[in-house]
PDB file of N, CA and C in Angstrom:
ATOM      1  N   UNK A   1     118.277  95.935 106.632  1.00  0.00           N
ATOM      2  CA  UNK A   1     117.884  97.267 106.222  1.00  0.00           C
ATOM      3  C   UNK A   1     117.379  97.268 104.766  1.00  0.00           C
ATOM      4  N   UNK A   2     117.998  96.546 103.987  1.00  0.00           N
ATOM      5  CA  UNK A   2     117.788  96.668 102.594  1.00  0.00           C
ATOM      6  C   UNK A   2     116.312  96.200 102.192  1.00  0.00           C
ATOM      7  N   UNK A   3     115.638  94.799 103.037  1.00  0.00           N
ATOM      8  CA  UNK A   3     114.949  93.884 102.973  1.00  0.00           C
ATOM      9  C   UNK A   3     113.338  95.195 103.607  1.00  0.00           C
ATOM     10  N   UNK A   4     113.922  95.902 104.232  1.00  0.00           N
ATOM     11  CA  UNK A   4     112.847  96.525 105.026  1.00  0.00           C
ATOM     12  C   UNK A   4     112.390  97.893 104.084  1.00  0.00           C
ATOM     13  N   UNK A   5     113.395  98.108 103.372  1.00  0.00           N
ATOM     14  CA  UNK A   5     113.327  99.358 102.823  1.00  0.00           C
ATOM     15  C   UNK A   5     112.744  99.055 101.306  1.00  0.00           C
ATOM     16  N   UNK A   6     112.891  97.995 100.688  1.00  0.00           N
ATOM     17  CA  UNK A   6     112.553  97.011 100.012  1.00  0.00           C
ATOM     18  C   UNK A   6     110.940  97.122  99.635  1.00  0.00           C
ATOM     19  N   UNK A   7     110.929  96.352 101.192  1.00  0.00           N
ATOM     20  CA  UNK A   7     109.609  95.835 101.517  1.00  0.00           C
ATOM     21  C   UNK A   7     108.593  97.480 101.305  1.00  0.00           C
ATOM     22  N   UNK A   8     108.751  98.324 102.308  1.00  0.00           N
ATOM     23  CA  UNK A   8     108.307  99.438 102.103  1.00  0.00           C
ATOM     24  C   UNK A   8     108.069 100.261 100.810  1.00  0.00           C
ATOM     25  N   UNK A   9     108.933  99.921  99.740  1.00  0.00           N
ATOM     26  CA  UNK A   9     108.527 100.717  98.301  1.00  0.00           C
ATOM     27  C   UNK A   9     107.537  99.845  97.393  1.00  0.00           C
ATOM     28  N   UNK A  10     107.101  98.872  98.256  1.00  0.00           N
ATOM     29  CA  UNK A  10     106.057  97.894  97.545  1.00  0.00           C
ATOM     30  C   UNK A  10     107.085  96.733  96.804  1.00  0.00           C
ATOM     31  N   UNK A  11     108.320  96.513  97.009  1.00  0.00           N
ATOM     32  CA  UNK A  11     108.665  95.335  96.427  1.00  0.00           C
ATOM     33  C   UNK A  11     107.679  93.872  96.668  1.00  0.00           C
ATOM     34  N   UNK A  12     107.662  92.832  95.692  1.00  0.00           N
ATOM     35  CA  UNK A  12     107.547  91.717  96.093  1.00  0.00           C
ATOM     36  C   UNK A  12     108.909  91.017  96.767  1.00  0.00           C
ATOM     37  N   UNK A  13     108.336  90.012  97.322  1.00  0.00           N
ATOM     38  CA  UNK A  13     109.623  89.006  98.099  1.00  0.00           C
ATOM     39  C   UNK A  13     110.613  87.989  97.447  1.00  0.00           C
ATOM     40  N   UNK A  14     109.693  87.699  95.767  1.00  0.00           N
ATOM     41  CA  UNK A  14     110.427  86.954  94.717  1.00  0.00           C
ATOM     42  C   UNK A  14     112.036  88.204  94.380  1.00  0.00           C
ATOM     43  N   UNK A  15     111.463  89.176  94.378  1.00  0.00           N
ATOM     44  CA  UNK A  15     111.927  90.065  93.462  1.00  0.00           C
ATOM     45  C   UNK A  15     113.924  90.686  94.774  1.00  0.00           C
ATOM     46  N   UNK A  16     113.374  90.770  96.115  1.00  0.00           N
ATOM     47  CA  UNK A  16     113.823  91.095  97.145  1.00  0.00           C
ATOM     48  C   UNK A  16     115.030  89.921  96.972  1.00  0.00           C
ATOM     49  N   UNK A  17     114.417  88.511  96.911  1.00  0.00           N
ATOM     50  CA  UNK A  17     115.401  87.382  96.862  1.00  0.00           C
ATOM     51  C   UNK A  17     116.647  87.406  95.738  1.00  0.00           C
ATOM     52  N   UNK A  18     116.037  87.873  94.950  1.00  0.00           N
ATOM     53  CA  UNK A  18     116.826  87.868  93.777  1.00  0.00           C
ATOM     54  C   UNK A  18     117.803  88.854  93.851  1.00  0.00           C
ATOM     55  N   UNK A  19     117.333  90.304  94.350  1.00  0.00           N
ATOM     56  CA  UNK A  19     118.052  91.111  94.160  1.00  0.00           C
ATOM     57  C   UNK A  19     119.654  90.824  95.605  1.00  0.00           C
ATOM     58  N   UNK A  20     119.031  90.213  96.743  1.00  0.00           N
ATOM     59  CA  UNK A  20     119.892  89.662  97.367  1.00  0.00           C
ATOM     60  C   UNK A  20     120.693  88.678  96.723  1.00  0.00           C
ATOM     61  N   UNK A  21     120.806  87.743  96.328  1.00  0.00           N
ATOM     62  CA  UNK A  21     121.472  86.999  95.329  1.00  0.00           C
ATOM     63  C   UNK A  21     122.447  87.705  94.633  1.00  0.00           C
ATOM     64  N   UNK A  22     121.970  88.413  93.731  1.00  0.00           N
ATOM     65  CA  UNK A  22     123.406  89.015  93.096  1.00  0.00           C
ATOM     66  C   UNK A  22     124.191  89.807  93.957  1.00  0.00           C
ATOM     67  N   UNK A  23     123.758  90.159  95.355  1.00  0.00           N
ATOM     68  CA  UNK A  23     124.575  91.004  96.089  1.00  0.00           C
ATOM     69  C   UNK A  23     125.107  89.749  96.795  1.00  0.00           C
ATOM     70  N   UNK A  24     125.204  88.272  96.121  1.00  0.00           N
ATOM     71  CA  UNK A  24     126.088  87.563  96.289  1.00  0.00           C
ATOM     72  C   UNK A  24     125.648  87.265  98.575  1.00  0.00           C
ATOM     73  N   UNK A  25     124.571  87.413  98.799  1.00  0.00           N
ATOM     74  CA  UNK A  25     123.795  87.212 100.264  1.00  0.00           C
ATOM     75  C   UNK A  25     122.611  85.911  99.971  1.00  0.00           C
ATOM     76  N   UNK A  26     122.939  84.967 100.472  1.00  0.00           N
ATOM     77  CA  UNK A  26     121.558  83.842 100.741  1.00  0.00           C
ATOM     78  C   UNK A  26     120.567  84.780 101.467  1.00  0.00           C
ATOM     79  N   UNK A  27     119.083  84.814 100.683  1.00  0.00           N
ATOM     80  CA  UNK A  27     118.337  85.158 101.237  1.00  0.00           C
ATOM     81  C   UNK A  27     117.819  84.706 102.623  1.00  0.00           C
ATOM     82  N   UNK A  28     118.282  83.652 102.784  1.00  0.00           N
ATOM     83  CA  UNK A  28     117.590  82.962 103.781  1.00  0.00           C
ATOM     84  C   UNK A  28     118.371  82.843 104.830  1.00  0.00           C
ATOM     85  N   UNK A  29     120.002  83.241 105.207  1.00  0.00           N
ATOM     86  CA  UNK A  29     120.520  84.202 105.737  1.00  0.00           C
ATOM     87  C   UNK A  29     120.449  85.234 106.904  1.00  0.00           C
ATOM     88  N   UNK A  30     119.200  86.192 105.946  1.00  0.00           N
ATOM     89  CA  UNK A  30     119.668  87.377 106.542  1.00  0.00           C
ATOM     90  C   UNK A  30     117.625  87.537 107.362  1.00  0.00           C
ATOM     91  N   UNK A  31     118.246  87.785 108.325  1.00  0.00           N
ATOM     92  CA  UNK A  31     117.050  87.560 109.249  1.00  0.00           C
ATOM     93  C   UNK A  31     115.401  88.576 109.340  1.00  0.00           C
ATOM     94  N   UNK A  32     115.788  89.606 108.367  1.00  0.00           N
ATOM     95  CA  UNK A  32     114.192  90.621 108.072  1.00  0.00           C
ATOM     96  C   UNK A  32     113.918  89.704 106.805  1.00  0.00           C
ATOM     97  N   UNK A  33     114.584  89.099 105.923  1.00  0.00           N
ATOM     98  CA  UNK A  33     113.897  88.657 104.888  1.00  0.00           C
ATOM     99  C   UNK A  33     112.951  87.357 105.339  1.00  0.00           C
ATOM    100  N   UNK A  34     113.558  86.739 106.311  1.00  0.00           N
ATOM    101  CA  UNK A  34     112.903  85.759 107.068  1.00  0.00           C
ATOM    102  C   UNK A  34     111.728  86.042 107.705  1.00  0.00           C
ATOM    103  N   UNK A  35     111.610  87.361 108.732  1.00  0.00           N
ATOM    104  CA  UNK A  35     110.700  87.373 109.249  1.00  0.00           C
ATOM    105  C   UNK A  35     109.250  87.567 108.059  1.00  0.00           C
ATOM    106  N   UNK A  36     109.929  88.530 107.031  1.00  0.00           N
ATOM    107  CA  UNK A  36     108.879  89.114 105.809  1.00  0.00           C
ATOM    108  C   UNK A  36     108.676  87.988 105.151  1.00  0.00           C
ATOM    109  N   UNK A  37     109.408  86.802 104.944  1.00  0.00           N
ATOM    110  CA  UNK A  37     108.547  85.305 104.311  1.00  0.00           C
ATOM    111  C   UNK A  37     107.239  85.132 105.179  1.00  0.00           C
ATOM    112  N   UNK A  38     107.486  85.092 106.323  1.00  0.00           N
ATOM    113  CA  UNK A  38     106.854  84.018 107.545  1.00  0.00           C
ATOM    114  C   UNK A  38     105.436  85.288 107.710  1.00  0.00           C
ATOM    115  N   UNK A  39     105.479  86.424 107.673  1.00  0.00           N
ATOM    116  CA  UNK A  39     103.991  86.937 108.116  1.00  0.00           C
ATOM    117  C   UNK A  39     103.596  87.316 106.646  1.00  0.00           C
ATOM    118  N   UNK A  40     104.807  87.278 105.345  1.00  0.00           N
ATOM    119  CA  UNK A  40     103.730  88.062 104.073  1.00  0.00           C
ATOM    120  C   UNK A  40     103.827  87.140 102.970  1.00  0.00           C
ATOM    121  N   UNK A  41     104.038  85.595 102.919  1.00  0.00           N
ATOM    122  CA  UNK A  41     103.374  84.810 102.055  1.00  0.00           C
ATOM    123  C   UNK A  41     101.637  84.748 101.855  1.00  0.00           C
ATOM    124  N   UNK A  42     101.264  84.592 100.626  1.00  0.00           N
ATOM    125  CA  UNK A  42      99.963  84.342 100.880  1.00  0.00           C
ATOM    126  C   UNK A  42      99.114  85.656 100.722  1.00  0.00           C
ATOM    127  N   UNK A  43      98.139  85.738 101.804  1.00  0.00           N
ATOM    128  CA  UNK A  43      96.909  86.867 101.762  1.00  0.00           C
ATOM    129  C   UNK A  43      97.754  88.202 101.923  1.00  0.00           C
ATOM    130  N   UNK A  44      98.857  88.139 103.009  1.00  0.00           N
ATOM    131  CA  UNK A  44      99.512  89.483 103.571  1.00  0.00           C
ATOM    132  C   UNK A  44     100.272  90.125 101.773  1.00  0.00           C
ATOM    133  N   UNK A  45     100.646  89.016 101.382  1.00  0.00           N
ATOM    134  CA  UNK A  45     101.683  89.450  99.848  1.00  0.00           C
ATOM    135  C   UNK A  45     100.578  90.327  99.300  1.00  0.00           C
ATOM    136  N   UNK A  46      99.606  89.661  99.200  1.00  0.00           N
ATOM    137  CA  UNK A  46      98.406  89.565  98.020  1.00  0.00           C
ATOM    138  C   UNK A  46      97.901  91.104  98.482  1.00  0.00           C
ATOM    139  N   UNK A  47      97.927  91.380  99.827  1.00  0.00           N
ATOM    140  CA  UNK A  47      97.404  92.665 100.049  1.00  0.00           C
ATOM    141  C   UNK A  47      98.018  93.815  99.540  1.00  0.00           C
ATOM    142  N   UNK A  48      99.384  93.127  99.714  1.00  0.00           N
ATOM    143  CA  UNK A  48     100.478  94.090 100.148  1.00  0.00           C
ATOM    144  C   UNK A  48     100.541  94.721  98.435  1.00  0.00           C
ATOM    145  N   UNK A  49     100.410  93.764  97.620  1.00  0.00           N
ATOM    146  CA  UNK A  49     100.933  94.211  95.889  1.00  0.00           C
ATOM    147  C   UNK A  49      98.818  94.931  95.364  1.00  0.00           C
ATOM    148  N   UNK A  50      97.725  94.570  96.469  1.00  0.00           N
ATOM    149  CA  UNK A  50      97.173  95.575  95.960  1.00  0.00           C
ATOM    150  C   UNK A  50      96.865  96.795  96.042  1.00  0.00           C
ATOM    151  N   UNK A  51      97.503  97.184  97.525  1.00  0.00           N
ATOM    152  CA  UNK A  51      97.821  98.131  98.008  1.00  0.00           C
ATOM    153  C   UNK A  51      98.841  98.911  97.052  1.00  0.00           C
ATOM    154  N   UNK A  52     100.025  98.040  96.885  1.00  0.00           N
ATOM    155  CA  UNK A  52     100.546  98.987  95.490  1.00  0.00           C
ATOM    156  C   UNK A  52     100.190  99.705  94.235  1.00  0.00           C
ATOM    157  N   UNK A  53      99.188  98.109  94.000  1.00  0.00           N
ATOM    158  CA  UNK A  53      98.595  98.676  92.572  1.00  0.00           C
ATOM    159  C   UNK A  53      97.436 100.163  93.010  1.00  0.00           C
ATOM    160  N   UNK A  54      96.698 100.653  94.278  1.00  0.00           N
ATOM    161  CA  UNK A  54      95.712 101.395  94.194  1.00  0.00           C
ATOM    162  C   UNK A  54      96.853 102.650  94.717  1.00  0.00           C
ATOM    163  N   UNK A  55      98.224 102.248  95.210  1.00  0.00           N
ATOM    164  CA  UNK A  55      98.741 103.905  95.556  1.00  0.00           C
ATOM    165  C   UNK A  55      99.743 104.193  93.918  1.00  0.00           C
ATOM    166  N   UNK A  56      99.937 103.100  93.786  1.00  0.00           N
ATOM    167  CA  UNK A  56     100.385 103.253  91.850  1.00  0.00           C
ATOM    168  C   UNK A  56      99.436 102.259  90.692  1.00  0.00           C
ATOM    169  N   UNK A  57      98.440 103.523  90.537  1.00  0.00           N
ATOM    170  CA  UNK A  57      97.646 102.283  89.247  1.00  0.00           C
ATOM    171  C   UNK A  57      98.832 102.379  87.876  1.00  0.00           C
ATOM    172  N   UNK A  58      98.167 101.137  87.458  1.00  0.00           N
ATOM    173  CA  UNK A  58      99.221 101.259  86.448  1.00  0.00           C
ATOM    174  C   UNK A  58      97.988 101.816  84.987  1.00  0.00           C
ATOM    175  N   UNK A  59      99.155 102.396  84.128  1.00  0.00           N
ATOM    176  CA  UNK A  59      98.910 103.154  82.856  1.00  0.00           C
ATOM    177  C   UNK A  59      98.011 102.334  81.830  1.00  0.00           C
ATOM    178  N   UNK A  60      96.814 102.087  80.995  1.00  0.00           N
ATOM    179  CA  UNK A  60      97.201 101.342  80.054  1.00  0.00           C
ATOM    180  C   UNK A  60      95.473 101.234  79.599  1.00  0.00           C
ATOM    181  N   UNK A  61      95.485 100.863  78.148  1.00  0.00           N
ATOM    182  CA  UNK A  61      93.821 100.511  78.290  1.00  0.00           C
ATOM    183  C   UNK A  61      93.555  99.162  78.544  1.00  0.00           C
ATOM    184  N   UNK A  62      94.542  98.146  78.766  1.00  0.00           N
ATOM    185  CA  UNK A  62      93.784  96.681  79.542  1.00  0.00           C
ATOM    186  C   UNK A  62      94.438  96.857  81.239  1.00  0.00           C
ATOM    187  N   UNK A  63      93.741  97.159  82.269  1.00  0.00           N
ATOM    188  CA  UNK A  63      93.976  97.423  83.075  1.00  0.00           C
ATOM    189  C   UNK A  63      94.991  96.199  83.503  1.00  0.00           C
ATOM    190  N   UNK A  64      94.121  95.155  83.321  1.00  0.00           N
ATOM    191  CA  UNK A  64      94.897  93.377  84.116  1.00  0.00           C
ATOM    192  C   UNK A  64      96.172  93.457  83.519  1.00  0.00           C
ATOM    193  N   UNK A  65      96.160  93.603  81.964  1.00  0.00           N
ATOM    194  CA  UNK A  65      97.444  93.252  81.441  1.00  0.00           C
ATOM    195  C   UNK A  65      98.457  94.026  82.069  1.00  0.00           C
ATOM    196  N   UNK A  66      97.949  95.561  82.347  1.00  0.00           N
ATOM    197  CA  UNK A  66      98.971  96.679  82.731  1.00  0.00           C
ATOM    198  C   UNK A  66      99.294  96.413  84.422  1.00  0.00           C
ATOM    199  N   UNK A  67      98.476  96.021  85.440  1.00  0.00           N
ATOM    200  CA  UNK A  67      98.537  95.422  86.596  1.00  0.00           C
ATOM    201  C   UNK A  67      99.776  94.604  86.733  1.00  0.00           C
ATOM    202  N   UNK A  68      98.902  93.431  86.071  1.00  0.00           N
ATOM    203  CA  UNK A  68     100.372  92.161  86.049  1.00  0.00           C
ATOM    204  C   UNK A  68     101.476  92.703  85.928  1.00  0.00           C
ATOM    205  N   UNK A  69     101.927  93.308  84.468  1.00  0.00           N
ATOM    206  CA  UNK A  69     103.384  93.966  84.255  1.00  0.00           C
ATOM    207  C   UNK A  69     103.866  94.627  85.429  1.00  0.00           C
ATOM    208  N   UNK A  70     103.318  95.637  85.842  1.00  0.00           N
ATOM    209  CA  UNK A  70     103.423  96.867  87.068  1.00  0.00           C
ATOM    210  C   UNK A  70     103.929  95.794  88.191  1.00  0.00           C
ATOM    211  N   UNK A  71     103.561  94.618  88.279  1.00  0.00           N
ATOM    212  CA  UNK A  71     103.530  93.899  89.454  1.00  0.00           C
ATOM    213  C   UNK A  71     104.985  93.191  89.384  1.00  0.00           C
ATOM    214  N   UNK A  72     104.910  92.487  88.131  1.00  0.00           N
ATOM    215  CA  UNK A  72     105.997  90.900  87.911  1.00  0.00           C
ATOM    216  C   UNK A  72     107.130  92.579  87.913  1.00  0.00           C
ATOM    217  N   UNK A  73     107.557  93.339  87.403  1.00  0.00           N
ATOM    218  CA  UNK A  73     108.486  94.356  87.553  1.00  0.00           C
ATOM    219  C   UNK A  73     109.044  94.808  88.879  1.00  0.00           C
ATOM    220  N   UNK A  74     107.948  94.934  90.036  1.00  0.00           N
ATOM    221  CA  UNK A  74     108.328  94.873  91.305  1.00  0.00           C
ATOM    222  C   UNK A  74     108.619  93.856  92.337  1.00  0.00           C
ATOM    223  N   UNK A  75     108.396  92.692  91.021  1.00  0.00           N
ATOM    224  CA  UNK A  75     109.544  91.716  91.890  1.00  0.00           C
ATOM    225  C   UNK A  75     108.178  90.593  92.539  1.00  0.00           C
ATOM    226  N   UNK A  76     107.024  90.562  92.643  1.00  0.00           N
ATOM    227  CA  UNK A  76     105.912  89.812  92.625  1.00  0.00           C
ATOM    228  C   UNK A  76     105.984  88.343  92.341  1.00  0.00           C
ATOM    229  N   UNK A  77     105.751  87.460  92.263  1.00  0.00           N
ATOM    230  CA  UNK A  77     105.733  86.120  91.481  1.00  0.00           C
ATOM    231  C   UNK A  77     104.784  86.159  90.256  1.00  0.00           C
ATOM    232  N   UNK A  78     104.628  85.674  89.906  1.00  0.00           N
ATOM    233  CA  UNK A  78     103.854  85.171  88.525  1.00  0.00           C
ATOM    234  C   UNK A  78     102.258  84.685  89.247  1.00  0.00           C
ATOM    235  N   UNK A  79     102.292  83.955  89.927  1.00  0.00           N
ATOM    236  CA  UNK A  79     100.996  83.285  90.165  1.00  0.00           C
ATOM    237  C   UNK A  79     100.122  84.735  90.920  1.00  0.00           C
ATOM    238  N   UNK A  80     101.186  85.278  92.000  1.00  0.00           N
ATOM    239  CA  UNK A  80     100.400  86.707  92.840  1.00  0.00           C
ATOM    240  C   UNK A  80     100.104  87.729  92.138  1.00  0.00           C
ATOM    241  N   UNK A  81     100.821  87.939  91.032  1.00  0.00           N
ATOM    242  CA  UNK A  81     100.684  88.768  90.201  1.00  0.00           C
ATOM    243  C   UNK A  81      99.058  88.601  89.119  1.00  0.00           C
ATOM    244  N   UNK A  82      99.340  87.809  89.048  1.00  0.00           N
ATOM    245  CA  UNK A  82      98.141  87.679  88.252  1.00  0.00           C
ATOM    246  C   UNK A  82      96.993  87.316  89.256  1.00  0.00           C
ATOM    247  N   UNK A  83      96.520  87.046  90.188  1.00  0.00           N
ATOM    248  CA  UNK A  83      95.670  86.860  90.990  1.00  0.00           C
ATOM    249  C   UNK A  83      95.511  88.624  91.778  1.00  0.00           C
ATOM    250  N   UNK A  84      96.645  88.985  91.667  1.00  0.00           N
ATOM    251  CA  UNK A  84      96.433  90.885  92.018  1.00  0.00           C
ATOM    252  C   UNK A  84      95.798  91.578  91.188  1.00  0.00           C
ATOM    253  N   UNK A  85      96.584  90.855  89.822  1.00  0.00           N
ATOM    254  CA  UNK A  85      96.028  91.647  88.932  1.00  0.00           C
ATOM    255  C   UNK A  85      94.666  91.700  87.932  1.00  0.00           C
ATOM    256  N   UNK A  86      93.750  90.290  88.240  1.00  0.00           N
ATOM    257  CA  UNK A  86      92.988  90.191  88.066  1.00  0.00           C
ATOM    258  C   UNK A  86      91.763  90.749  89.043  1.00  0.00           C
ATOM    259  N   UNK A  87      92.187  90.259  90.108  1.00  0.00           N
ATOM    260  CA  UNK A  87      91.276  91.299  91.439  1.00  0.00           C
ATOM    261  C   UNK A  87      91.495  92.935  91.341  1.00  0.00           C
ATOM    262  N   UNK A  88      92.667  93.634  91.330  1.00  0.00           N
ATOM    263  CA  UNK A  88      92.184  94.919  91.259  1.00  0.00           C
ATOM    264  C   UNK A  88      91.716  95.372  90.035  1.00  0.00           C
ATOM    265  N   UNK A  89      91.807  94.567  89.056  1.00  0.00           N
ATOM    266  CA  UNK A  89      91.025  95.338  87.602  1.00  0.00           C
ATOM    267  C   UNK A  89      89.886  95.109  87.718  1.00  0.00           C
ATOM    268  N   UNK A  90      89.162  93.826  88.017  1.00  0.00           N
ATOM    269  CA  UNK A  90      87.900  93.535  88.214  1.00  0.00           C
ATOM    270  C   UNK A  90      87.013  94.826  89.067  1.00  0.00           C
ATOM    271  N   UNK A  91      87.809  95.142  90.103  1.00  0.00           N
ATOM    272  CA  UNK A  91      87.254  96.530  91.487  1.00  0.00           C
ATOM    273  C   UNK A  91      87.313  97.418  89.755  1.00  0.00           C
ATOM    274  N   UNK A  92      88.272  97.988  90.182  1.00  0.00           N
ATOM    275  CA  UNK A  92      88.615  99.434  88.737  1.00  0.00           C
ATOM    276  C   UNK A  92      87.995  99.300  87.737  1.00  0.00           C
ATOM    277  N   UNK A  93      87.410  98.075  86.861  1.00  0.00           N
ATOM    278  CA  UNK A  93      86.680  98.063  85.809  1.00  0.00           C
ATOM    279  C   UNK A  93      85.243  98.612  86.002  1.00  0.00           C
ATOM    280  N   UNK A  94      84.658  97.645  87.140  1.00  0.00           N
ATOM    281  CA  UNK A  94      83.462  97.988  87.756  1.00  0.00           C
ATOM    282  C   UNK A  94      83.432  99.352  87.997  1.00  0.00           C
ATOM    283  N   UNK A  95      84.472 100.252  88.698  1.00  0.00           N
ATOM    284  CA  UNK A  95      84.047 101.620  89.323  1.00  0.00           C
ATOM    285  C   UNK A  95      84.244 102.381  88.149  1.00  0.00           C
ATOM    286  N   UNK A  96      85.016 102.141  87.156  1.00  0.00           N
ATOM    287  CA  UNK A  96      84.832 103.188  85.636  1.00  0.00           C
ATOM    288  C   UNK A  96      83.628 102.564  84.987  1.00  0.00           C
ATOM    289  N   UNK A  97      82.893 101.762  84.923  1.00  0.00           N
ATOM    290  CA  UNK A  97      82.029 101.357  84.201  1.00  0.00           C
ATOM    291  C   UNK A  97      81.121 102.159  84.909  1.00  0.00           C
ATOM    292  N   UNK A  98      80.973 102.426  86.355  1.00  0.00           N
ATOM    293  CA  UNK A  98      79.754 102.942  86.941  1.00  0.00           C
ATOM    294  C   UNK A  98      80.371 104.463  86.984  1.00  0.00           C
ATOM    295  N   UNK A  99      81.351 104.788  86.423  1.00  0.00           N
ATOM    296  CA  UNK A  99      81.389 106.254  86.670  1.00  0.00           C
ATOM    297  C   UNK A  99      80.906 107.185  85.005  1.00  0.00           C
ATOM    298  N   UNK A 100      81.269 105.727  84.392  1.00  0.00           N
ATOM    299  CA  UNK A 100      81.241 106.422  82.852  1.00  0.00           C
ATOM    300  C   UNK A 100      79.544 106.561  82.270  1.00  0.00           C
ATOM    301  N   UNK A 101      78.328 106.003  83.254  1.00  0.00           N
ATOM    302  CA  UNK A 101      76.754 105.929  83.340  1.00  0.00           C
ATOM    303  C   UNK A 101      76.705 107.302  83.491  1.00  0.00           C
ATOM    304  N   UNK A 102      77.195 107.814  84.572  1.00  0.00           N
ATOM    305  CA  UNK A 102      77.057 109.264  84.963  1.00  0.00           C
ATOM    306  C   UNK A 102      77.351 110.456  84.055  1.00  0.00           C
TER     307      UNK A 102
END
Protein backbone atom coordinates (compact mmCIF):
# COMPACT_ATOMS: atom_id res chain seq x y z
CA UNK A 1 0.00 0.00 0.00
CA UNK A 2 2.61 2.40 0.97
CA UNK A 3 4.78 1.60 -2.28
CA UNK A 4 1.55 2.31 -4.43
CA UNK A 5 0.51 5.36 -2.78
CA UNK A 6 4.09 6.42 -3.00
CA UNK A 7 4.31 5.72 -6.43
CA UNK A 8 1.12 7.76 -7.20
CA UNK A 9 2.29 11.23 -5.55
CA UNK A 10 5.14 11.12 -8.10
CA UNK A 11 7.74 9.57 -5.76
CA UNK A 12 10.92 8.21 -7.33
CA UNK A 13 11.84 4.44 -6.52
CA UNK A 14 15.44 5.52 -5.04
CA UNK A 15 13.58 7.65 -2.69
CA UNK A 16 10.50 4.79 -1.94
CA UNK A 17 13.60 2.36 -1.03
CA UNK A 18 14.93 4.41 1.38
CA UNK A 19 12.02 5.49 2.96
CA UNK A 20 11.23 1.62 3.39
CA UNK A 21 14.50 1.08 5.05
CA UNK A 22 14.08 3.17 7.92
CA UNK A 23 10.66 1.62 8.39
CA UNK A 24 13.26 -1.00 9.13
CA UNK A 25 11.34 -3.33 5.66
CA UNK A 26 13.90 -4.75 2.83
CA UNK A 27 12.70 -3.22 -0.10
CA UNK A 28 13.03 -6.07 -2.00
CA UNK A 29 10.74 -7.90 0.32
CA UNK A 30 7.74 -6.41 -0.18
CA UNK A 31 6.14 -7.38 -3.45
CA UNK A 32 4.49 -3.75 -5.20
CA UNK A 33 7.95 -2.37 -4.79
CA UNK A 34 9.08 -5.25 -6.92
CA UNK A 35 6.61 -5.17 -9.39
CA UNK A 36 7.29 -0.97 -9.67
CA UNK A 37 11.27 -1.87 -10.17
CA UNK A 38 10.51 -4.38 -13.01
CA UNK A 39 7.95 -2.13 -15.35
CA UNK A 40 9.41 1.60 -14.09
CA UNK A 41 13.24 1.42 -14.34
CA UNK A 42 14.48 3.27 -17.22
CA UNK A 43 12.07 5.14 -19.90
CA UNK A 44 8.76 4.31 -17.60
CA UNK A 45 10.85 6.27 -14.39
CA UNK A 46 11.99 8.89 -16.83
CA UNK A 47 8.34 9.48 -17.87
CA UNK A 48 6.98 9.08 -14.79
CA UNK A 49 9.34 12.16 -12.98
CA UNK A 50 8.38 14.23 -16.26
CA UNK A 51 5.08 13.90 -15.87
CA UNK A 52 5.72 15.26 -12.37
CA UNK A 53 7.77 17.97 -13.30
CA UNK A 54 4.77 19.33 -16.03
CA UNK A 55 1.79 18.62 -13.21
CA UNK A 56 4.40 20.42 -10.60
CA UNK A 57 6.84 22.81 -12.48
CA UNK A 58 9.22 23.75 -10.29
CA UNK A 59 9.80 27.60 -9.09
CA UNK A 60 12.99 29.30 -10.09
CA UNK A 61 14.86 31.38 -12.82
CA UNK A 62 17.23 28.32 -13.93
CA UNK A 63 14.56 26.03 -14.76
CA UNK A 64 17.19 22.66 -14.94
CA UNK A 65 18.72 23.66 -11.73
CA UNK A 66 15.12 24.06 -10.13
CA UNK A 67 13.90 20.63 -12.00
CA UNK A 68 16.77 18.55 -10.69
CA UNK A 69 16.21 19.80 -6.99
CA UNK A 70 12.21 19.31 -7.35
CA UNK A 71 13.22 15.83 -8.54
CA UNK A 72 16.43 14.41 -6.27
CA UNK A 73 13.72 15.71 -3.24
CA UNK A 74 11.12 13.26 -4.50
CA UNK A 75 13.27 10.61 -4.11
CA UNK A 76 14.57 10.32 -8.06
CA UNK A 77 18.24 9.18 -8.51
CA UNK A 78 20.82 11.53 -9.47
CA UNK A 79 21.54 10.30 -12.99
CA UNK A 80 17.23 10.43 -13.80
CA UNK A 81 17.09 13.45 -12.33
CA UNK A 82 19.23 15.21 -14.26
CA UNK A 83 18.42 13.61 -17.58
CA UNK A 84 14.52 14.82 -16.50
CA UNK A 85 15.72 17.69 -15.75
CA UNK A 86 17.56 18.63 -18.55
CA UNK A 87 14.78 17.36 -21.04
CA UNK A 88 11.90 19.18 -19.50
CA UNK A 89 13.75 22.57 -19.32
CA UNK A 90 15.01 22.24 -22.75
CA UNK A 91 10.71 21.71 -23.88
CA UNK A 92 9.89 24.88 -21.21
CA UNK A 93 12.80 27.00 -22.31
CA UNK A 94 11.89 26.68 -25.95
CA UNK A 95 8.00 27.33 -25.27
CA UNK A 96 8.84 30.67 -23.08
CA UNK A 97 11.30 31.73 -25.54
CA UNK A 98 8.53 31.40 -28.26
CA UNK A 99 5.92 32.86 -26.07
CA UNK A 100 8.02 35.86 -24.95
CA UNK A 101 8.36 36.85 -29.37
CA UNK A 102 4.69 37.39 -29.03
Amino acid sequence: MLVRSRLSQGRGLQGIAAELVTLDIDPYSVTAYLEATEGQTGPDELARALAFLDAKPPRGKRLRDSAYRKLMQKGYGASLSASAARIWSEEHETDNSLQAEF
